[in-house]
N, C-alpha and C. Protein backbone atom coordinates (compact mmCIF):
# COMPACT_ATOMS: atom_id res chain seq x y z
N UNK A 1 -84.78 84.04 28.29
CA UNK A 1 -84.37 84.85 27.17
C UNK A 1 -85.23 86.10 27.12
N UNK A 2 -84.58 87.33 26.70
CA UNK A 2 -85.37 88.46 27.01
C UNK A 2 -86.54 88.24 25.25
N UNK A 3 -87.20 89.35 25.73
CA UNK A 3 -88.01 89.74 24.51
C UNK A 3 -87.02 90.37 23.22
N UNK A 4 -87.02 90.21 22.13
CA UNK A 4 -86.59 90.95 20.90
C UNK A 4 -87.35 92.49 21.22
N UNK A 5 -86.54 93.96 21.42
CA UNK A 5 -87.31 94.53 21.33
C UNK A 5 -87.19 95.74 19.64
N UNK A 6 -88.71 96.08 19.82
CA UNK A 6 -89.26 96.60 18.25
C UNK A 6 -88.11 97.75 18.33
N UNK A 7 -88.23 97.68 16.87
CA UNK A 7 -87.15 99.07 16.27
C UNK A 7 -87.74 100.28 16.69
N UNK A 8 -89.11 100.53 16.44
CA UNK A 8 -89.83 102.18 16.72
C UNK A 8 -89.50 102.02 18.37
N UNK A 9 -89.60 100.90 19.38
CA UNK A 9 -89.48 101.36 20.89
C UNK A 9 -88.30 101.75 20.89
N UNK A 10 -86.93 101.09 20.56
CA UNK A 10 -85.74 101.27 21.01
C UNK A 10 -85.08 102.82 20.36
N UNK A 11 -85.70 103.20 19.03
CA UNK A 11 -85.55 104.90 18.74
C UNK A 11 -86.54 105.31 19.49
N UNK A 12 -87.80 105.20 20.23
CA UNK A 12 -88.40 106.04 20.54
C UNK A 12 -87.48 106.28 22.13
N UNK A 13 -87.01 105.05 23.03
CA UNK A 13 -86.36 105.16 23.85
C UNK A 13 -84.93 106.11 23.80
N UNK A 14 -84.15 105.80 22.71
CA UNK A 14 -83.46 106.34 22.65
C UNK A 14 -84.00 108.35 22.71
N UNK A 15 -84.76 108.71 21.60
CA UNK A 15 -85.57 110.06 21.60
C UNK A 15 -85.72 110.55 23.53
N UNK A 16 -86.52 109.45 24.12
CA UNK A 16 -86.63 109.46 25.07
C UNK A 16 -85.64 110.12 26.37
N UNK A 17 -84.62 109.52 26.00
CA UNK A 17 -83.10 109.39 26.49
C UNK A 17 -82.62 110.90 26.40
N UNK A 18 -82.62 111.55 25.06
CA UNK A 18 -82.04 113.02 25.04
C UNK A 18 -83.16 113.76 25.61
N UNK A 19 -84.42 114.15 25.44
CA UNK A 19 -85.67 114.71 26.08
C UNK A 19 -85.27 114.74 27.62
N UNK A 20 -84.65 113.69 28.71
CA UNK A 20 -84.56 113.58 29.63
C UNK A 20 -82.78 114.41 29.82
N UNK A 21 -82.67 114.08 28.98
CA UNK A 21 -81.00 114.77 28.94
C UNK A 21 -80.83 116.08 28.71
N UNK A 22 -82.30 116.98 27.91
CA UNK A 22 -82.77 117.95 27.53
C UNK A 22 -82.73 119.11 28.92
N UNK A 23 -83.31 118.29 29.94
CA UNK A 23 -83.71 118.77 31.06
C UNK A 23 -82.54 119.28 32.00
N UNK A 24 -81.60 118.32 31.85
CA UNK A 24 -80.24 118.79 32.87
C UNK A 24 -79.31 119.41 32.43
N UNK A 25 -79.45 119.27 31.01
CA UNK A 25 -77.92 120.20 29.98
C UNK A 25 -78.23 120.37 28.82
N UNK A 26 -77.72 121.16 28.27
CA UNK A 26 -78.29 121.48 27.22
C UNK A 26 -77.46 120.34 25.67
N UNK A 27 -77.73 120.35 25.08
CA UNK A 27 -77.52 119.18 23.43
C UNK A 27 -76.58 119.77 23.21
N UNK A 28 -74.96 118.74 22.62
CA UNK A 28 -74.54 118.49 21.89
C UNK A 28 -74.55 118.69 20.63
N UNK A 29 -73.62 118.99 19.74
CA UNK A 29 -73.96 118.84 18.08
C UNK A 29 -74.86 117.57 17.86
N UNK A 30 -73.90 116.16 18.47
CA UNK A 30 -74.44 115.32 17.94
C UNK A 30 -76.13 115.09 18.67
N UNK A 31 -76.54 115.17 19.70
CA UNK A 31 -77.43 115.07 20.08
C UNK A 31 -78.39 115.60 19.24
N UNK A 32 -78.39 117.05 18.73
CA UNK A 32 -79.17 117.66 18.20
C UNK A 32 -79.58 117.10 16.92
N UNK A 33 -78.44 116.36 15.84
CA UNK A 33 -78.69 115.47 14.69
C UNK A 33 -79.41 114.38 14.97
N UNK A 34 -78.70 113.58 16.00
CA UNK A 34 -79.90 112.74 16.42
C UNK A 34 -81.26 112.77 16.36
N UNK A 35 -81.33 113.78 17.18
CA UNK A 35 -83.11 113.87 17.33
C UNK A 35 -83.39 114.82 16.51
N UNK A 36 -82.63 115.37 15.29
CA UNK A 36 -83.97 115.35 13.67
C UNK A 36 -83.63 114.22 12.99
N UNK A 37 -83.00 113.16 13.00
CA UNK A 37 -83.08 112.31 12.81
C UNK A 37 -84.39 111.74 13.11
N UNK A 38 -84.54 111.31 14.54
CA UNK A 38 -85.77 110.67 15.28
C UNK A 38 -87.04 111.43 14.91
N UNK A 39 -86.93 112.50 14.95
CA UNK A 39 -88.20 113.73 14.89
C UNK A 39 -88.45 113.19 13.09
N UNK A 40 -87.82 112.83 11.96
CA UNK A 40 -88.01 112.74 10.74
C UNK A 40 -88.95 111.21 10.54
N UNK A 41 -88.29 110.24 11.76
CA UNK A 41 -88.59 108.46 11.56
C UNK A 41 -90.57 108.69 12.16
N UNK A 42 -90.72 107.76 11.35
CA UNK A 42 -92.49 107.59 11.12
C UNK A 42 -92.73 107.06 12.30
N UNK A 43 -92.32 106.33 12.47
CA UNK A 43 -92.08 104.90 13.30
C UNK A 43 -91.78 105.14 15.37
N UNK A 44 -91.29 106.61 15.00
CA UNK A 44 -91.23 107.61 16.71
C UNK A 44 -92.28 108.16 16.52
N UNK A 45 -93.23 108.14 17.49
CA UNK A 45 -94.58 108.47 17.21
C UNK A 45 -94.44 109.11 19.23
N UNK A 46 -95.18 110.21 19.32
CA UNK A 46 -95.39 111.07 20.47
C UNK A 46 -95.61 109.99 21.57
N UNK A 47 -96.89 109.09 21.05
CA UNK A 47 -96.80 107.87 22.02
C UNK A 47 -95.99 107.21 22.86
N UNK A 48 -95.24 106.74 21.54
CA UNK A 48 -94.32 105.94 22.14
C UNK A 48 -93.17 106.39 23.25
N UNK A 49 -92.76 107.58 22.59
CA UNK A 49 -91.67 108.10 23.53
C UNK A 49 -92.24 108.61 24.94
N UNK A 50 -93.39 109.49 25.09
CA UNK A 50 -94.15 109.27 26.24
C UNK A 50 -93.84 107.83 26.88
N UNK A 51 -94.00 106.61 26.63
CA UNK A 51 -94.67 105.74 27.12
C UNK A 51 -92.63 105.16 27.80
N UNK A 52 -91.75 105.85 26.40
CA UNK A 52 -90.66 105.68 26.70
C UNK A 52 -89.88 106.32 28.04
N UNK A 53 -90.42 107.43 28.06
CA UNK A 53 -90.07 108.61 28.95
C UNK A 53 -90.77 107.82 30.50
N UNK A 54 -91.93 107.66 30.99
CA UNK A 54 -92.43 107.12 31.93
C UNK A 54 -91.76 105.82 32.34
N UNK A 55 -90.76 104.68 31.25
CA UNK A 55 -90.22 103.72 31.57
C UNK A 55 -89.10 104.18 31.75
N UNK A 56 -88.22 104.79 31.72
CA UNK A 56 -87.12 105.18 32.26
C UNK A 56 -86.80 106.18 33.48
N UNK A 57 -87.87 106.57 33.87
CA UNK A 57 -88.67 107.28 35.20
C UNK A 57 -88.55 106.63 36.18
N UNK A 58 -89.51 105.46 35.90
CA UNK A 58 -89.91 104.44 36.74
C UNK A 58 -89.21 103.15 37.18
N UNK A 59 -87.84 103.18 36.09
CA UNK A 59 -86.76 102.58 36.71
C UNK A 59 -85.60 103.27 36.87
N UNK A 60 -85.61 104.80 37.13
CA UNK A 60 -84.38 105.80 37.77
C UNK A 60 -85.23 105.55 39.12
N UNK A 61 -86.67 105.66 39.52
CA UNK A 61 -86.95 105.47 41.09
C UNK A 61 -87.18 103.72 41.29
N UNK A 62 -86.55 102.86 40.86
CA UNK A 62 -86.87 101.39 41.36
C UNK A 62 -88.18 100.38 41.08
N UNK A 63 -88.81 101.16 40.25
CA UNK A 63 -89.77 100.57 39.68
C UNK A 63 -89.71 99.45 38.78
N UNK A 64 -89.75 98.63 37.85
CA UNK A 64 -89.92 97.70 36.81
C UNK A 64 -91.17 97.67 35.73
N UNK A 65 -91.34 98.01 35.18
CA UNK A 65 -92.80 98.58 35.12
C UNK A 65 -92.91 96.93 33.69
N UNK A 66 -91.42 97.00 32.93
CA UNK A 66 -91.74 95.63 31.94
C UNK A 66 -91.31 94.50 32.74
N UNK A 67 -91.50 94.29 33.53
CA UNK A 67 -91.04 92.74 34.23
C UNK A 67 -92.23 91.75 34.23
N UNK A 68 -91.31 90.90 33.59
CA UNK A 68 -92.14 89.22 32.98
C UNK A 68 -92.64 88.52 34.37
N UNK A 69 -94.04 88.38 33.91
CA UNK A 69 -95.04 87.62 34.89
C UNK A 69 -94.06 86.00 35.16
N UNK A 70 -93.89 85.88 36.44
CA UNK A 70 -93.12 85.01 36.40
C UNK A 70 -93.94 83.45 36.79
């Protein structure tokens, strides 16, 4: 069974998600609501989405970086 994951990772991932989407095209209406949405939540903290941004990096090149000690 996977892990439950926290509400601040899965918006900070998501934040994460347009930042990377930032790079190849430019935002959407909705994109742009989104993330003052995210940019407003306490709970998306610079950290996290960093930490978000490097995990979705590291599994666009084949990496796993959360994989359960087996």
């Amino acid at each position: 069974m996977e892990p439950k994951l926290n509400r601040c990772w899965r918006k900070s991932r998501i934040a994460a998600r347009l930042l990377l989407k930032k790079e190849r095209k430019p935002w959407n209406d909705r994109d742009r609501q989104l993330a003052k949405q995210l940019a407003h939540d306490d709970g998306v903290t610079n950290r996290l989405i960093q930490q978000a941004i490097n995990h979705l990096k590291a599994r666009a090149n084949g990496y796993r970086i959360m994989e359960r000690a087996a």
